[in-house]
PDB file of N, CA and C in Angstrom:
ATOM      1  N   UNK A   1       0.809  -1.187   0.000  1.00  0.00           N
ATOM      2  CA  UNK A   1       0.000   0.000   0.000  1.00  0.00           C
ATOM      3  C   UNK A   1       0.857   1.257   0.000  1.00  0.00           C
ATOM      4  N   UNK A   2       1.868   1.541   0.403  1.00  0.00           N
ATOM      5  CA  UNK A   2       2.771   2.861   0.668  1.00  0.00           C
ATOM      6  C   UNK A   2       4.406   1.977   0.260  1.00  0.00           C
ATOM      7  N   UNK A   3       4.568   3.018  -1.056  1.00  0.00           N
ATOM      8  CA  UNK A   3       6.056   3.024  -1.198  1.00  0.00           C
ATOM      9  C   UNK A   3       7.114   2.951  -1.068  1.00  0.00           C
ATOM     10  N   UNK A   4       7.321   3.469  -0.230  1.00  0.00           N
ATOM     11  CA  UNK A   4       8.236   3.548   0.871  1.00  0.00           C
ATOM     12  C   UNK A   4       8.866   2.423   2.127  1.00  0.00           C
ATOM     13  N   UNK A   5       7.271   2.007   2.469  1.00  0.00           N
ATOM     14  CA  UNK A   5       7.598   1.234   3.380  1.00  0.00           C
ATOM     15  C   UNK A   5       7.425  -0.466   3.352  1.00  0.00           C
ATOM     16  N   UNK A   6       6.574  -0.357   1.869  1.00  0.00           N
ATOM     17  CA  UNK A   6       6.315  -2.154   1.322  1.00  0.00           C
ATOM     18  C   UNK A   6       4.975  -2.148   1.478  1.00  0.00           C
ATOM     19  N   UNK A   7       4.114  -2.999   1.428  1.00  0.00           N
ATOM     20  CA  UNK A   7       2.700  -3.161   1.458  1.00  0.00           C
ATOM     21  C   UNK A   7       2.145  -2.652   2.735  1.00  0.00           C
ATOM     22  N   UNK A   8       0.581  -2.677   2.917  1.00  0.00           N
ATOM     23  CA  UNK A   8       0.048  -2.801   3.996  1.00  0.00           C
ATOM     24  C   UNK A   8      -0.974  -2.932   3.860  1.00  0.00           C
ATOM     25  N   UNK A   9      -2.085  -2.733   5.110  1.00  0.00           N
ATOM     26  CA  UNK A   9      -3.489  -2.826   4.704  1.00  0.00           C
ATOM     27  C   UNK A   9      -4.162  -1.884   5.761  1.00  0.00           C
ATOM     28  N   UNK A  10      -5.366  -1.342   4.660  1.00  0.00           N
ATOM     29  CA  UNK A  10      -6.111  -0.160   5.347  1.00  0.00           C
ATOM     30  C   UNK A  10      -6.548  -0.513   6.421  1.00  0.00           C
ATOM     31  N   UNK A  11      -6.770  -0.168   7.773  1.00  0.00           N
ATOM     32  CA  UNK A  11      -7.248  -0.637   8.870  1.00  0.00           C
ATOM     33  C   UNK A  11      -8.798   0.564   9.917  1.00  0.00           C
ATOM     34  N   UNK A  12      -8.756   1.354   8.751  1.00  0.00           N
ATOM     35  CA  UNK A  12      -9.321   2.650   9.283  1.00  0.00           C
ATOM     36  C   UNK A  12      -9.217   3.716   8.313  1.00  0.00           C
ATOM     37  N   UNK A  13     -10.749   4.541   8.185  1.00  0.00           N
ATOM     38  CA  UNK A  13     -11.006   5.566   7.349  1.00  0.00           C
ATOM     39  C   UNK A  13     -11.584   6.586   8.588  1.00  0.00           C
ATOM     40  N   UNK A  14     -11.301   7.643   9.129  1.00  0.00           N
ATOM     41  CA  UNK A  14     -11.862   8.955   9.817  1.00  0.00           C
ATOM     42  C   UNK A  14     -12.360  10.303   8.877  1.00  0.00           C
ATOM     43  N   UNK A  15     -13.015   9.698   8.216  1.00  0.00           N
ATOM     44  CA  UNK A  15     -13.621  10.574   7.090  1.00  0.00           C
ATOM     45  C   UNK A  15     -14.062  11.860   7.841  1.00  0.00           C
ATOM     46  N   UNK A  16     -14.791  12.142   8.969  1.00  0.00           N
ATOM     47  CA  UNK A  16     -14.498  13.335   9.592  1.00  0.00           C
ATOM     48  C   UNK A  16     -13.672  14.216   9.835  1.00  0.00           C
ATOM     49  N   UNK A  17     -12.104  13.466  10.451  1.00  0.00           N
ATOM     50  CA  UNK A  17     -10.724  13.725  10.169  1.00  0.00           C
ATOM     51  C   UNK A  17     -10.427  13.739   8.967  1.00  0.00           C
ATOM     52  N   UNK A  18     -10.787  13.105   7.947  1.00  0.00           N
ATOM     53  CA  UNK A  18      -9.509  13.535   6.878  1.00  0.00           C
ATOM     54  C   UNK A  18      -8.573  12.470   6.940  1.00  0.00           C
ATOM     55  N   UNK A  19      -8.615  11.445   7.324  1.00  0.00           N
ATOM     56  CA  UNK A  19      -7.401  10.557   7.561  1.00  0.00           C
ATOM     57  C   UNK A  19      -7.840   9.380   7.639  1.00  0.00           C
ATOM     58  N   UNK A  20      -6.456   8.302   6.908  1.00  0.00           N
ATOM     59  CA  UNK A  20      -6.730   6.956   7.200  1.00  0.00           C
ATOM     60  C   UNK A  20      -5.410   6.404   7.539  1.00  0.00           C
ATOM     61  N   UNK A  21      -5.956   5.451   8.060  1.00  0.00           N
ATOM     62  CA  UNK A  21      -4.982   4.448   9.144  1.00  0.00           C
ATOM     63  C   UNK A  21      -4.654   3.465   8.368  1.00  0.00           C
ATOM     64  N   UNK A  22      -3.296   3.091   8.033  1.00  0.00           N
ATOM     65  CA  UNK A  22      -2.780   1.918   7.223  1.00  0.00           C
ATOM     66  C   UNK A  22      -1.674   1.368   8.407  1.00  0.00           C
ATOM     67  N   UNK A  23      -1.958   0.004   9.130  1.00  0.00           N
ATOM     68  CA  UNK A  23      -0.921  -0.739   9.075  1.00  0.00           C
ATOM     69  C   UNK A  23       0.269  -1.424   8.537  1.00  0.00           C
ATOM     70  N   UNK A  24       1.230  -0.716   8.883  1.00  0.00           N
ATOM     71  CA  UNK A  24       2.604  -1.093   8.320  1.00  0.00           C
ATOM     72  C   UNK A  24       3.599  -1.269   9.430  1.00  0.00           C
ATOM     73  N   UNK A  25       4.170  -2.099   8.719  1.00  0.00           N
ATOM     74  CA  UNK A  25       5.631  -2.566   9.696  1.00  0.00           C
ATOM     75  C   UNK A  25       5.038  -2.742  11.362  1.00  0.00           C
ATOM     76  N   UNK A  26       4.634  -3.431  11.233  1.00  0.00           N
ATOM     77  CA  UNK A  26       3.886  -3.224  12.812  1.00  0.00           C
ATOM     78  C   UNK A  26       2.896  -2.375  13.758  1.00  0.00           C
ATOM     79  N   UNK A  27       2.970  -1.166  13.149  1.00  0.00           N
ATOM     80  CA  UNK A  27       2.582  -0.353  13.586  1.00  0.00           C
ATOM     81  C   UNK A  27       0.678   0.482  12.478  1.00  0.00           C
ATOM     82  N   UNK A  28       0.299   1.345  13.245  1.00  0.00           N
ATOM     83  CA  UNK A  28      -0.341   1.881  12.333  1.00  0.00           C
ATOM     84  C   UNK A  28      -0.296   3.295  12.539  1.00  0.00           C
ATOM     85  N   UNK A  29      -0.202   3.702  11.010  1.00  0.00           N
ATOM     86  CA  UNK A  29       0.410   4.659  10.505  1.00  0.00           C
ATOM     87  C   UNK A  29      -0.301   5.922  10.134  1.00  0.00           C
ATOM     88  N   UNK A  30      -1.030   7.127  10.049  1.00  0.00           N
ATOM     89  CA  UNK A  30      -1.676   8.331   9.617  1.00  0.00           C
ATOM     90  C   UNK A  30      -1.861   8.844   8.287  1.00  0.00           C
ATOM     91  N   UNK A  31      -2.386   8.564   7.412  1.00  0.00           N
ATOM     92  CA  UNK A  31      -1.868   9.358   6.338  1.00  0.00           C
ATOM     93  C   UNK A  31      -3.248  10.423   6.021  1.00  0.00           C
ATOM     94  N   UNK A  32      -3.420  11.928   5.399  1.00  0.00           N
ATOM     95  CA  UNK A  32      -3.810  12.731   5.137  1.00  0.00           C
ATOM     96  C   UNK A  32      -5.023  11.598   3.449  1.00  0.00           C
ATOM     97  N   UNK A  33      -6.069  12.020   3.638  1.00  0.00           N
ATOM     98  CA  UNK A  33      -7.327  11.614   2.711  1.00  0.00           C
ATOM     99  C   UNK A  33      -8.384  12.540   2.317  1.00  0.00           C
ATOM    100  N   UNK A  34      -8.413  12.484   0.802  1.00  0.00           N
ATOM    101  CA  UNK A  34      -7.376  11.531   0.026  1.00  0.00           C
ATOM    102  C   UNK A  34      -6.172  11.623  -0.672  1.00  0.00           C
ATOM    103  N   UNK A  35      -5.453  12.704   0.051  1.00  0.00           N
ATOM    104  CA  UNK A  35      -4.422  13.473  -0.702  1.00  0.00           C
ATOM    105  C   UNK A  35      -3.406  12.646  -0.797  1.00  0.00           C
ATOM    106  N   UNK A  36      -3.167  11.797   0.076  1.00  0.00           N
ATOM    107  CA  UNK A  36      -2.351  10.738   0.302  1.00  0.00           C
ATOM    108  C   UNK A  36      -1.995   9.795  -0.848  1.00  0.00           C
ATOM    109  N   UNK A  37      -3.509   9.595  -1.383  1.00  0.00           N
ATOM    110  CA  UNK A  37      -3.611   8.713  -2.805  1.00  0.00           C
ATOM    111  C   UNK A  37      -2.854   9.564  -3.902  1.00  0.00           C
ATOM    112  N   UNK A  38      -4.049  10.918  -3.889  1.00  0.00           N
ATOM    113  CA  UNK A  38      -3.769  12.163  -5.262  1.00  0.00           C
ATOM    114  C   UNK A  38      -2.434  12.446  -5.274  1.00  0.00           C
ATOM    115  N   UNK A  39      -1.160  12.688  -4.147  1.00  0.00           N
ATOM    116  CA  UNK A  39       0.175  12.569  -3.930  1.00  0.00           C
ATOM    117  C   UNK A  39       1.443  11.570  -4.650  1.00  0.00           C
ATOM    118  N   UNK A  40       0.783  10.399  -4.420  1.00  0.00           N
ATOM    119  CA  UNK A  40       1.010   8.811  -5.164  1.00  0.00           C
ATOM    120  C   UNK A  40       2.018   7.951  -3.805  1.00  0.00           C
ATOM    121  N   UNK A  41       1.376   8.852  -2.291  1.00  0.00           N
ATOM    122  CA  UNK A  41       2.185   8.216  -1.580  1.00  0.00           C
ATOM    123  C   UNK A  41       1.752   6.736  -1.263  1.00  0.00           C
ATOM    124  N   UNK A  42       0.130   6.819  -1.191  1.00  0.00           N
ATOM    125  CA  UNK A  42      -0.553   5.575  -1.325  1.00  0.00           C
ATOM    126  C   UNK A  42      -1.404   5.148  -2.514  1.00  0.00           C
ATOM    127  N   UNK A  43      -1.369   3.780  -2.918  1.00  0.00           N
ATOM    128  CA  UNK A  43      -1.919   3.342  -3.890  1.00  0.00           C
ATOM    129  C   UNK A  43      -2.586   2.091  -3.394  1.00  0.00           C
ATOM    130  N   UNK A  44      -3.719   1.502  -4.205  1.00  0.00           N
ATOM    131  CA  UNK A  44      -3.935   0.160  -3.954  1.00  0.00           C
ATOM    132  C   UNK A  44      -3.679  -1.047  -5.290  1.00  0.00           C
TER     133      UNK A  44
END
């Protein structure tokens, strides 16, 4: 799912926030929505 860090998987959308939650590397991670996509930091 994210470039950078190798796959992952969406675990959370806060469409109120503006943000979704992708688990990676253990952890879960923040990214800005959907700019995140429009950026090309995340893809599916």
């Amino acid at each position: 799912m994210k470039r950078a860090f190798g796959y992952g998987e969406v675990v959370g959308i806060e469409r109120e926030r503006g943000k979704v939650v992708v688990f990676l590397d253990g952890r879960g991670r923040t990214f800005l929505f959907p700019s995140a996509f429009y950026q090309g930091l995340l893809t599916l």
